[in-house]
N, C-alpha and C. Protein backbone atom coordinates (compact mmCIF):
# COMPACT_ATOMS: atom_id res chain seq x y z
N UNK A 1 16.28 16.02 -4.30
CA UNK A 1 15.29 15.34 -5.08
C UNK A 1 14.52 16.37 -5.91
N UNK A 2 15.48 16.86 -6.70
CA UNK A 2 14.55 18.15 -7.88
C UNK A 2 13.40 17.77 -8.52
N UNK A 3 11.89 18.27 -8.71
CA UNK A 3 11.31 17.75 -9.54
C UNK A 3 11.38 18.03 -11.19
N UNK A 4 11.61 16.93 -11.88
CA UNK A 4 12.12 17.50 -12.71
C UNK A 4 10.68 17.79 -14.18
N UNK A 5 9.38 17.20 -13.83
CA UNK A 5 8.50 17.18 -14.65
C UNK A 5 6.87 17.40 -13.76
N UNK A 6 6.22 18.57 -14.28
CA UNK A 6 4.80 17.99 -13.38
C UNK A 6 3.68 18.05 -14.41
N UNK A 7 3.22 16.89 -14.41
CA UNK A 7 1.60 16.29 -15.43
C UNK A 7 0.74 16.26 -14.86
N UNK A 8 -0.24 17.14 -15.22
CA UNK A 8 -1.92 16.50 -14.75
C UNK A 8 -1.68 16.87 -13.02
N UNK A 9 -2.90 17.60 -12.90
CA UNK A 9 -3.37 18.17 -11.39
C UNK A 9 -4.83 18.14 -10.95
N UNK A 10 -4.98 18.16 -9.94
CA UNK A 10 -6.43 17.73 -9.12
C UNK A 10 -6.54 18.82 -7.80
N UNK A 11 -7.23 20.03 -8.04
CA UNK A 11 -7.79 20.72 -6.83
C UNK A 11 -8.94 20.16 -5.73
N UNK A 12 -8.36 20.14 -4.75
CA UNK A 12 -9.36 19.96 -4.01
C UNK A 12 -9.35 20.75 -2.27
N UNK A 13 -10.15 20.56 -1.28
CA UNK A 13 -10.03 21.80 -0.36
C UNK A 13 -8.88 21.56 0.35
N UNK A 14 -8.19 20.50 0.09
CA UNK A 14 -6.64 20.85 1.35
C UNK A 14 -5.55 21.40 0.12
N UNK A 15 -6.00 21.44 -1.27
CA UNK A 15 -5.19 21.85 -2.21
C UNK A 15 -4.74 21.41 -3.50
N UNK A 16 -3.63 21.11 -3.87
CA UNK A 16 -3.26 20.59 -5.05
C UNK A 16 -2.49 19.33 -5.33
N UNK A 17 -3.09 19.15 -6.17
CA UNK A 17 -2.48 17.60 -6.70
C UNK A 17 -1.96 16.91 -7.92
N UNK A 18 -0.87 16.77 -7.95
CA UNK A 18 0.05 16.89 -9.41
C UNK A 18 0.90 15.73 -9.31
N UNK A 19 0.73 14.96 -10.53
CA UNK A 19 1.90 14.12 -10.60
C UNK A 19 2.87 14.27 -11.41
N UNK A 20 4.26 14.46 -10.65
CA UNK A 20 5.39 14.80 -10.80
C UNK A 20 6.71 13.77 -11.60
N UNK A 21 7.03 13.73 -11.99
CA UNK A 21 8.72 12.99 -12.39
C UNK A 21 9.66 13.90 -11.85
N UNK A 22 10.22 13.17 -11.26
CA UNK A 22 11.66 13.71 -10.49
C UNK A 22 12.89 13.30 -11.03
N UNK A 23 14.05 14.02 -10.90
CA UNK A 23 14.96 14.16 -11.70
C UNK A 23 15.50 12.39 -12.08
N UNK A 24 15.64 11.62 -11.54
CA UNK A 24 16.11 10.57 -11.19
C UNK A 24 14.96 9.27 -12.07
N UNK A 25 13.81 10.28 -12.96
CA UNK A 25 12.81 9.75 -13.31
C UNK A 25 11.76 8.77 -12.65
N UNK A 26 12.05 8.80 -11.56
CA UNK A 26 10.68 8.56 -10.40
C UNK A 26 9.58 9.25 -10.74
N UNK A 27 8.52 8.67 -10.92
CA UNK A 27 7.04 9.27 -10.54
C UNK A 27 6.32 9.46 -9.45
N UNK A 28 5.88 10.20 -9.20
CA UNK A 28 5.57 10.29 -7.75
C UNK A 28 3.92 11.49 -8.19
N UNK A 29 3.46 11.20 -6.36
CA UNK A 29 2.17 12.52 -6.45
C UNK A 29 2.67 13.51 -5.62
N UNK A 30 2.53 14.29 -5.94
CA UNK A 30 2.77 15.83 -5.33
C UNK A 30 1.46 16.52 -4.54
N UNK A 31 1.46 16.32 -3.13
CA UNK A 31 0.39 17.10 -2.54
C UNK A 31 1.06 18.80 -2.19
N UNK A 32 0.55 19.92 -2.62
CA UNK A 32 0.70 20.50 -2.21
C UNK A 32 -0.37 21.42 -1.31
N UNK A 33 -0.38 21.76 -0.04
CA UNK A 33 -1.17 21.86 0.99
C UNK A 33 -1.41 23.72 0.70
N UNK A 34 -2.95 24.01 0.79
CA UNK A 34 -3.52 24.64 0.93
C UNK A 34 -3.45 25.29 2.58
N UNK A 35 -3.74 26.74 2.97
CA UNK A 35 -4.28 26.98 4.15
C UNK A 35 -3.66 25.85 5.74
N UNK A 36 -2.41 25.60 5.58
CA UNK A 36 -1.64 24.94 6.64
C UNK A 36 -0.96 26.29 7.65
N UNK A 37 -1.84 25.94 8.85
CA UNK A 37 -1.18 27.10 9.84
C UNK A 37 -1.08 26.86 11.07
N UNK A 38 -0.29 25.34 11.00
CA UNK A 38 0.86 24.81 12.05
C UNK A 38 1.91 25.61 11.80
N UNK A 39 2.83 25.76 13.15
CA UNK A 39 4.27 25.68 12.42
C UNK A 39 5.27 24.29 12.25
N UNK A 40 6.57 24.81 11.31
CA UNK A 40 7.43 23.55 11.06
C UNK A 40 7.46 22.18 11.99
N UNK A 41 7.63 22.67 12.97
CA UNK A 41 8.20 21.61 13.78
C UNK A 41 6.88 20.69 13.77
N UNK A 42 5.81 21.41 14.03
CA UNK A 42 4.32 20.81 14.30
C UNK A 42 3.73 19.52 13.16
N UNK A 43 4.22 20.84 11.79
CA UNK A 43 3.77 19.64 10.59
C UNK A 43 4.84 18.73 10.11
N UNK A 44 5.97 18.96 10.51
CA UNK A 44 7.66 17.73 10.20
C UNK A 44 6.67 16.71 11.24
N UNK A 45 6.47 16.81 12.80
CA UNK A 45 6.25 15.82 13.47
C UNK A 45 4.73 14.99 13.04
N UNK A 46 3.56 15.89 12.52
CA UNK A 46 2.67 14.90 12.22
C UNK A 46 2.91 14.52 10.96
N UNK A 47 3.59 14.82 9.64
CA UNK A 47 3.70 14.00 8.67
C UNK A 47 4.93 12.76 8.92
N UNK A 48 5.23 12.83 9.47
CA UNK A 48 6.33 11.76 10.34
C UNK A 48 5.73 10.54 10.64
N UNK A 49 4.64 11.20 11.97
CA UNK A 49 3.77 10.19 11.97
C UNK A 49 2.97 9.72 11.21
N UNK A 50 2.32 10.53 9.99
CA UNK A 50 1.61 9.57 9.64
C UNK A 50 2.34 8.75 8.37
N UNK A 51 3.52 9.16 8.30
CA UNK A 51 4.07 8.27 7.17
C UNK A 51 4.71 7.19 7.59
N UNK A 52 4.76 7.03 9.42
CA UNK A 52 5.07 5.79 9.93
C UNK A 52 3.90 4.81 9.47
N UNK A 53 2.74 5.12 9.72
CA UNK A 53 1.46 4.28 9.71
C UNK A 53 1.36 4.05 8.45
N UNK A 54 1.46 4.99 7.62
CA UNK A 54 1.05 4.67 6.12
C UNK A 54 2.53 3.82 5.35
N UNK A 55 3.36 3.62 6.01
CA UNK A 55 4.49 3.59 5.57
C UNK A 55 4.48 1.92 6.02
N UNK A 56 3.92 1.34 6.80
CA UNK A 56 3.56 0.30 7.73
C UNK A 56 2.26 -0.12 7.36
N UNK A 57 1.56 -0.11 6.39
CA UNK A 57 0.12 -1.01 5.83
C UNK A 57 0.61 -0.69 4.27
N UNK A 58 -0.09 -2.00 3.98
CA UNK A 58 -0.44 -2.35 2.43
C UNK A 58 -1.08 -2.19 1.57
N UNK A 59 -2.34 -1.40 2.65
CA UNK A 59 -3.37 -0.67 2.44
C UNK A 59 -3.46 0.70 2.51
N UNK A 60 -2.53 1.43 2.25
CA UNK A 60 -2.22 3.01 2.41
C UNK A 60 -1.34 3.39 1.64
N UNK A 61 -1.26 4.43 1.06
CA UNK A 61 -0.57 5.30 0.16
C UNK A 61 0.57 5.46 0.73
N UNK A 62 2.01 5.07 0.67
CA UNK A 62 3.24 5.44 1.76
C UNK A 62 3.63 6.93 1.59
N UNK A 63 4.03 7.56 2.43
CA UNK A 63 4.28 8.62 1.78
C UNK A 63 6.43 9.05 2.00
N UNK A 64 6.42 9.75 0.64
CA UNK A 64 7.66 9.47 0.79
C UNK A 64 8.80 10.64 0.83
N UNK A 65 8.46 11.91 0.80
CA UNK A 65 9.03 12.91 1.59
C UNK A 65 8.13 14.23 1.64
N UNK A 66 8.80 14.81 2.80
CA UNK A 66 7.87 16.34 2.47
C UNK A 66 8.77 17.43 2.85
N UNK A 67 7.94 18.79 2.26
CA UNK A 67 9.25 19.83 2.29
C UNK A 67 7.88 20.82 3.52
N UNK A 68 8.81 21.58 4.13
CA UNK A 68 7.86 22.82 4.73
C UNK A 68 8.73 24.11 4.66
N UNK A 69 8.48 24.92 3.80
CA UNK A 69 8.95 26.59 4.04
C UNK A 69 7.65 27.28 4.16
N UNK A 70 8.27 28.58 4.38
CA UNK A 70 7.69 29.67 5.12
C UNK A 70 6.02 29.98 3.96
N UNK A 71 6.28 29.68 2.56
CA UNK A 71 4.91 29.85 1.50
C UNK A 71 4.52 28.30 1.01
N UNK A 72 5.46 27.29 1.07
CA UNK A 72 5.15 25.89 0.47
C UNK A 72 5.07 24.55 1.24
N UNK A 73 4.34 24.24 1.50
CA UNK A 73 3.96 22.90 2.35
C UNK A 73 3.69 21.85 1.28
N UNK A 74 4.54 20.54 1.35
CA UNK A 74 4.39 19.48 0.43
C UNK A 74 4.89 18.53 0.80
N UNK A 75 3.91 17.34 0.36
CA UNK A 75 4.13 15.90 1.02
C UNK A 75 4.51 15.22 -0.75
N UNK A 76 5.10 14.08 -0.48
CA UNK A 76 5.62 13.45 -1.87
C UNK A 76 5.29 12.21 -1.70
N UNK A 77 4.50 11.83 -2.65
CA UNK A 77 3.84 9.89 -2.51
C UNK A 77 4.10 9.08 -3.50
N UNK A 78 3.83 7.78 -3.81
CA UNK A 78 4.17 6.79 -4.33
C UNK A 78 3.06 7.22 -5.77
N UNK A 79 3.33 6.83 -6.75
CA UNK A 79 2.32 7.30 -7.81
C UNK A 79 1.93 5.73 -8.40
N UNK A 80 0.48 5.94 -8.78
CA UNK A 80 0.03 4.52 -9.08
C UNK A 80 -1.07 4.60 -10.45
N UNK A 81 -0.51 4.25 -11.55
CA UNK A 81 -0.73 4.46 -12.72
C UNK A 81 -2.19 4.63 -12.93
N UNK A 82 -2.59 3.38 -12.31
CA UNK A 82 -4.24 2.67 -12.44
C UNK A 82 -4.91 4.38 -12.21
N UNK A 83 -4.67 4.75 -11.60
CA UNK A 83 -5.59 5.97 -10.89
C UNK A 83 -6.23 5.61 -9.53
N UNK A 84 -7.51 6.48 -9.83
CA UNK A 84 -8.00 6.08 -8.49
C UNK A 84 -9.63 4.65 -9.27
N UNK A 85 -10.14 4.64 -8.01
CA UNK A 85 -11.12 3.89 -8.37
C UNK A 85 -12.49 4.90 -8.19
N UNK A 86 -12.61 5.93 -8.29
CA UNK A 86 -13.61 7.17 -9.43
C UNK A 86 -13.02 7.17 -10.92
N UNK A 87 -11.56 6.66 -11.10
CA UNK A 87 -11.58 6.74 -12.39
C UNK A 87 -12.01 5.40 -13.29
N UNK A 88 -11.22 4.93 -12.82
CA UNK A 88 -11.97 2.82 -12.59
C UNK A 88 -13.47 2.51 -13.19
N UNK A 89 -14.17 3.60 -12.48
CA UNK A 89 -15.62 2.93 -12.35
C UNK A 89 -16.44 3.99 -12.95
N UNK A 90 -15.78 5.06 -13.22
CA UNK A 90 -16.50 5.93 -13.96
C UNK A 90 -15.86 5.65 -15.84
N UNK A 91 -15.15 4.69 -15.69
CA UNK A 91 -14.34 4.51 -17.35
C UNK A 91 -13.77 5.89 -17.95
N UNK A 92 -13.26 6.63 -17.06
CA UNK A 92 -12.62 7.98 -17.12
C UNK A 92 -11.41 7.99 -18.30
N UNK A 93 -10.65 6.46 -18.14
CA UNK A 93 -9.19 6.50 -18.51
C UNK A 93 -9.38 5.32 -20.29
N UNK A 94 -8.89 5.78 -21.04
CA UNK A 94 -9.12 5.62 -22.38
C UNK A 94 -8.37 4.03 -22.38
N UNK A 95 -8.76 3.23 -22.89
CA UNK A 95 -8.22 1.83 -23.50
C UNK A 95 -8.07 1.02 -21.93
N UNK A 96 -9.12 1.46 -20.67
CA UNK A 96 -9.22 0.37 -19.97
C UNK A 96 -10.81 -0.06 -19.90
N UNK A 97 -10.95 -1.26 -19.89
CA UNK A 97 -12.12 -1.97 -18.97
C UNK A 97 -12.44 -1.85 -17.99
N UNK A 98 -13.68 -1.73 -18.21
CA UNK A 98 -14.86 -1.88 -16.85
C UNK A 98 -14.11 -3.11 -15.70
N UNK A 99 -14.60 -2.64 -14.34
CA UNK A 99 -14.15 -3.48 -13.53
C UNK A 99 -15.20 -4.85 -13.61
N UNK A 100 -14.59 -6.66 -13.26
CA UNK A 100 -15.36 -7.38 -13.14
C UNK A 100 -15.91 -7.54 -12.18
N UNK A 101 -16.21 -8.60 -11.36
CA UNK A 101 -16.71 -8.68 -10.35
C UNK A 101 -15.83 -8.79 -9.51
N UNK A 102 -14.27 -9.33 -9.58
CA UNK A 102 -13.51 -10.18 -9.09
C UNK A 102 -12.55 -8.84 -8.36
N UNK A 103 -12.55 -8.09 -9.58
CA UNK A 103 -11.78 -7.25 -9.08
C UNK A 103 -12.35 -5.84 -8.10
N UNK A 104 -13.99 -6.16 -8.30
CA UNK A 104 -14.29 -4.90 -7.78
C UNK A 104 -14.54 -5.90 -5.82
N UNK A 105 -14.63 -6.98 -5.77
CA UNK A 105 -14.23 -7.82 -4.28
C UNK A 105 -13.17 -7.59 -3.67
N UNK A 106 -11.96 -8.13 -5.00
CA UNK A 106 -10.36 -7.56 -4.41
C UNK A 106 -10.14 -6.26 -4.05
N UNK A 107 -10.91 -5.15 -4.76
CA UNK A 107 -10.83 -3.82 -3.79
C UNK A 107 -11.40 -3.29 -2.92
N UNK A 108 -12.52 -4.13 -2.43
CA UNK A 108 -13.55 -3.92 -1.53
C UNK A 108 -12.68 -4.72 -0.14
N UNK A 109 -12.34 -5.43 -0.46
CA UNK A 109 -11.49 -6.50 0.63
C UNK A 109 -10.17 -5.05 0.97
N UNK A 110 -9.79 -5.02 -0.10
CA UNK A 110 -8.57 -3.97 0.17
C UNK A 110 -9.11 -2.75 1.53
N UNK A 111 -9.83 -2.50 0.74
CA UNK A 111 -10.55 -1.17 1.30
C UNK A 111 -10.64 -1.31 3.10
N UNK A 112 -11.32 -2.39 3.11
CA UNK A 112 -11.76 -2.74 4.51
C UNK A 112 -10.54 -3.13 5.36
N UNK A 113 -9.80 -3.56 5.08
CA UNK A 113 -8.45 -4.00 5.77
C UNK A 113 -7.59 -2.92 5.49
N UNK A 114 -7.52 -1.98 4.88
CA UNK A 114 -7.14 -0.38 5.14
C UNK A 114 -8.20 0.39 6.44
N UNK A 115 -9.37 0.42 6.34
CA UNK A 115 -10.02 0.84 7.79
C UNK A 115 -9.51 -0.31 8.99
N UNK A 116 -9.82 -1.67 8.98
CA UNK A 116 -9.34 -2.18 10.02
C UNK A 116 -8.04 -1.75 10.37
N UNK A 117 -7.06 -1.70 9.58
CA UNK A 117 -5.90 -1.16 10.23
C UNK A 117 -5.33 0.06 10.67
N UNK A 118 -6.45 1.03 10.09
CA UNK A 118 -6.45 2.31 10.92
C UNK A 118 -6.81 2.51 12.21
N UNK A 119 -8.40 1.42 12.18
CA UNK A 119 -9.10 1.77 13.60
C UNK A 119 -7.70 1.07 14.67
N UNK A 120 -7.14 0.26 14.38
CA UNK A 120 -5.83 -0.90 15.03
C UNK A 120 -5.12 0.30 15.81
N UNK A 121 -5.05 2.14 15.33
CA UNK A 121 -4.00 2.50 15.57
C UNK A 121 -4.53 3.31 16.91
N UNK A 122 -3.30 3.59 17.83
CA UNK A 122 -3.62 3.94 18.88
C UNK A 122 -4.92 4.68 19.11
N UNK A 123 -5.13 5.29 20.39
CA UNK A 123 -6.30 5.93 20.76
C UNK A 123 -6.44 7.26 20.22
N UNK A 124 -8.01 7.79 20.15
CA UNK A 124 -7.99 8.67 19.08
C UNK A 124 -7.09 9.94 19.06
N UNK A 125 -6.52 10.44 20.59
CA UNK A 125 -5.51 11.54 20.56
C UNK A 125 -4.31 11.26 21.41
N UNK A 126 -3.55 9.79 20.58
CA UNK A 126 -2.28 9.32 20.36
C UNK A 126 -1.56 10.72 19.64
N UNK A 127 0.03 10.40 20.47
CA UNK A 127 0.62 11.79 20.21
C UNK A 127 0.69 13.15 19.83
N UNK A 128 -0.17 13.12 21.15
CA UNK A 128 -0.37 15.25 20.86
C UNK A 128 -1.52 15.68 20.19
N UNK A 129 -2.51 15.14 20.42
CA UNK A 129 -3.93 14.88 19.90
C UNK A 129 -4.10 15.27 18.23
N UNK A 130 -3.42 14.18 17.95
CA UNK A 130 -3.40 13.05 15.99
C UNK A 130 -4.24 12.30 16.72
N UNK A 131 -5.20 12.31 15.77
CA UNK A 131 -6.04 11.26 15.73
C UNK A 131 -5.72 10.00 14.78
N UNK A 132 -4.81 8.97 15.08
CA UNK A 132 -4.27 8.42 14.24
C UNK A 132 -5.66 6.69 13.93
N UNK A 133 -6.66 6.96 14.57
CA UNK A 133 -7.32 5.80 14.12
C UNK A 133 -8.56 6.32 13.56
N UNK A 134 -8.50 7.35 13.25
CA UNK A 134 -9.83 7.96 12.26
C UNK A 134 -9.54 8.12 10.61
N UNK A 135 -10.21 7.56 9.99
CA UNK A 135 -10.11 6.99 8.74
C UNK A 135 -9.91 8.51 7.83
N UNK A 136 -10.85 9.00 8.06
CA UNK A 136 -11.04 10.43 7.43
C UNK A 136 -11.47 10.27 6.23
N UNK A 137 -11.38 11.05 5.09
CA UNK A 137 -12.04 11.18 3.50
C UNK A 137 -11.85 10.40 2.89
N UNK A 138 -12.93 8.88 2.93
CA UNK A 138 -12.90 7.60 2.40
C UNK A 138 -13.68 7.61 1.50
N UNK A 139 -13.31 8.19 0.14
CA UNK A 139 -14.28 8.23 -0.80
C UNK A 139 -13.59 7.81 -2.57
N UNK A 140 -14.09 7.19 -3.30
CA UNK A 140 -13.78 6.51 -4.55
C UNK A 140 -12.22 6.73 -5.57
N UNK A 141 -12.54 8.31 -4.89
CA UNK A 141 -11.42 9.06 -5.43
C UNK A 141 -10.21 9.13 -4.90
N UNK A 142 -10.54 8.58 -3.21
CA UNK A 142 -9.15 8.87 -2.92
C UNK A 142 -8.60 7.42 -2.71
N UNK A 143 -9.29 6.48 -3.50
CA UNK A 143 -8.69 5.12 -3.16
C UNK A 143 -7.82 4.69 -4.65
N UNK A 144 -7.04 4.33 -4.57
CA UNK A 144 -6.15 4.38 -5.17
C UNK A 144 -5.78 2.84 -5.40
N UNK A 145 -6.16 2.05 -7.07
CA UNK A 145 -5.45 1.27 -7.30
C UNK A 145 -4.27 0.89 -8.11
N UNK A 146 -3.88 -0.34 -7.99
CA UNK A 146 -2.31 -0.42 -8.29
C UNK A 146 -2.43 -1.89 -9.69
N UNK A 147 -2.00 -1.83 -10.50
CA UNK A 147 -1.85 -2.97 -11.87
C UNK A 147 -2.53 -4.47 -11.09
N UNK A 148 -2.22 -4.60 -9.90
CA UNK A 148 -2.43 -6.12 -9.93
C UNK A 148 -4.28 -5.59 -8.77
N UNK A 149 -4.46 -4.70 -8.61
CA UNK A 149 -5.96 -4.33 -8.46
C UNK A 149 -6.17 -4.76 -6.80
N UNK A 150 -4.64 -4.27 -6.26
CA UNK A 150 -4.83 -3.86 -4.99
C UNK A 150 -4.75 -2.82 -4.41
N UNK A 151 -5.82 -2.04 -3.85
CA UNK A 151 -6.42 -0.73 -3.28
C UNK A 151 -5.72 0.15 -2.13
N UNK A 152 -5.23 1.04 -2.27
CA UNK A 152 -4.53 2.01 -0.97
C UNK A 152 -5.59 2.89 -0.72
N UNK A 153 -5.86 3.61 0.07
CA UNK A 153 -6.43 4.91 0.82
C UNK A 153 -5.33 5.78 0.31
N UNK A 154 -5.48 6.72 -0.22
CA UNK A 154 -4.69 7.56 0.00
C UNK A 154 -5.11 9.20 0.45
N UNK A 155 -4.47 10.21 1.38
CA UNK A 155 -4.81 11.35 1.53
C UNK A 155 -5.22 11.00 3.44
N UNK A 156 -4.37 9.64 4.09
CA UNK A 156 -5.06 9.13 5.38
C UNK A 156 -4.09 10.10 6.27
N UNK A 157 -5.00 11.45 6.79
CA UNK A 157 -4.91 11.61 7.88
C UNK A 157 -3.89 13.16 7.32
N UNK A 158 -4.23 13.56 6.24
CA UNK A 158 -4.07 14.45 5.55
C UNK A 158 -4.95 16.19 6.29
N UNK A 159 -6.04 15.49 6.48
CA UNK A 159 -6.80 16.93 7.09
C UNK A 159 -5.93 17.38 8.56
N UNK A 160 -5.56 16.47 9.14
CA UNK A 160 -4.47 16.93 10.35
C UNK A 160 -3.36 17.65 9.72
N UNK A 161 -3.38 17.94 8.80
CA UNK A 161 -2.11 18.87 8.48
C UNK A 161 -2.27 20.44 8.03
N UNK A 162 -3.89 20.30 8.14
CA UNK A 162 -4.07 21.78 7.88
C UNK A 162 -4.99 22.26 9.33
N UNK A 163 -4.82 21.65 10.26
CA UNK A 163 -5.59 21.63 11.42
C UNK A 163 -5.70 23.42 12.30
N UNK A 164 -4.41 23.15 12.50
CA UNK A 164 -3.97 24.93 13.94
C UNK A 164 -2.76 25.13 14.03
N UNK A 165 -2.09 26.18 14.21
CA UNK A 165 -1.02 26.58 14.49
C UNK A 165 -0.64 26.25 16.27
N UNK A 166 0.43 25.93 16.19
CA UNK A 166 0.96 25.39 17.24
C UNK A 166 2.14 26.10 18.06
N UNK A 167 3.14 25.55 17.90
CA UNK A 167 4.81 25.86 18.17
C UNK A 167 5.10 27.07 17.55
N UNK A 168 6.67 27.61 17.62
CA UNK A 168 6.91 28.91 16.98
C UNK A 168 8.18 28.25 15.80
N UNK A 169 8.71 28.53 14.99
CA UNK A 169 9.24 28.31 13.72
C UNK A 169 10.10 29.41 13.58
N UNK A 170 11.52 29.02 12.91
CA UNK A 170 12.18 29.74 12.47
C UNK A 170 12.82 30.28 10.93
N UNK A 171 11.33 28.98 10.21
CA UNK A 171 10.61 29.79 8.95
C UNK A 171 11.73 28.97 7.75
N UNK A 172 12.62 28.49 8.58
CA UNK A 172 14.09 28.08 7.23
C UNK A 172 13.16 26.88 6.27
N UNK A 173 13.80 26.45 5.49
CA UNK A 173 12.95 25.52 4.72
C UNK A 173 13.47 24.26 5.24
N UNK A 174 12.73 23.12 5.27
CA UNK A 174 12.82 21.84 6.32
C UNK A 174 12.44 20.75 4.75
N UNK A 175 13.25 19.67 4.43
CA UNK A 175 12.98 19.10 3.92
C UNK A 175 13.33 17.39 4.30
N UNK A 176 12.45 16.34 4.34
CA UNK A 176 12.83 15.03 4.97
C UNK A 176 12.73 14.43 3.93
N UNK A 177 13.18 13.14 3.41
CA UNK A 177 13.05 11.90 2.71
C UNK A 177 13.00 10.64 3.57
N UNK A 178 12.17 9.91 3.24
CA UNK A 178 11.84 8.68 3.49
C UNK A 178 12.30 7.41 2.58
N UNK A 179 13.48 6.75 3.32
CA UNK A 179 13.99 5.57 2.55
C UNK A 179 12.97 4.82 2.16
């Protein structure tokens, strides 16, 4: 899955954020992870998990592959034109409208049934202490809407990936895709 184009990037403290076209002309977001000092096996198994969960609500960003070598840690997500809803509501993005009322309900509804279905997920140190029902960095920017002005979380459960080093690694480069 070569990338074959990257537009427009967003720093922030777990790192970088770029949306990509891939050879196959898919769009996608490109997280690339800052300061991650798990090893392989540690971060293959929690982005696993959390791309089961996110991969499993309607309300979450799915995520759809990630690579880990020895200097590059990267998760690959669904890309969603709209932006986020900091761009939405700040009128950031040229030739759209202000949100109405209708739609700023439909993402408020979104929003909340993305936390209900986090808190839904097991207890807070479900597999190998992931905290898989803590919402984490729920803020304007990282909510993410889609053309018909329904809302994902995205970046859920992202700070577990730059958490501690764990296991020992044999450093090769590890790459998964998600059908």
């Amino acid at each position: 899955m070569p990338v074959g184009l990257m537009m427009g990037n967003n720093n922030n403290s777990m790192g970088l954020t770029e949306k990509v076209v891939l050879s196959d002309g898919r769009v996608c977001v490109l997280k690339r992870f800052q300061n991650v000092r798990m090893m392989e096996r540690e971060f293959g198994r929690r982005v696993e998990r959390l791309a089961h969960v996110c991969n499993n609500s309607d309300y979450l960003v799915p995520i759809t592959a990630y690579l880990y070598s020895k200097r590059i840690k990267l998760v690959l997500c669904d890309y969603y034109p709209m932006g986020s809803l900091a761009d939405l509501l700040s009128g950031g993005r040229r030739g759209q409208t202000a949100l109405n009322w209708n739609q700023r309900v439909r993402i408020i509804i979104c929003i909340a049934r993305a936390i209900d279905f986090i808190h839904a997920q097991l207890s807070p140190n479900d597999q190998n202490n992931m905290r898989m029902n803590v919402p984490g960095n729920i803020k304007s920017s990282n909510t993410i809407v889609n053309t018909d002005f329904i809302a994902r979380l995205s970046d859920y459960g992202f700070l577990q990936l730059t958490d501690h080093c764990t296991e020992g690694s044999d450093h090769q480069d590890h790459v998964s895709q998600k059908n």
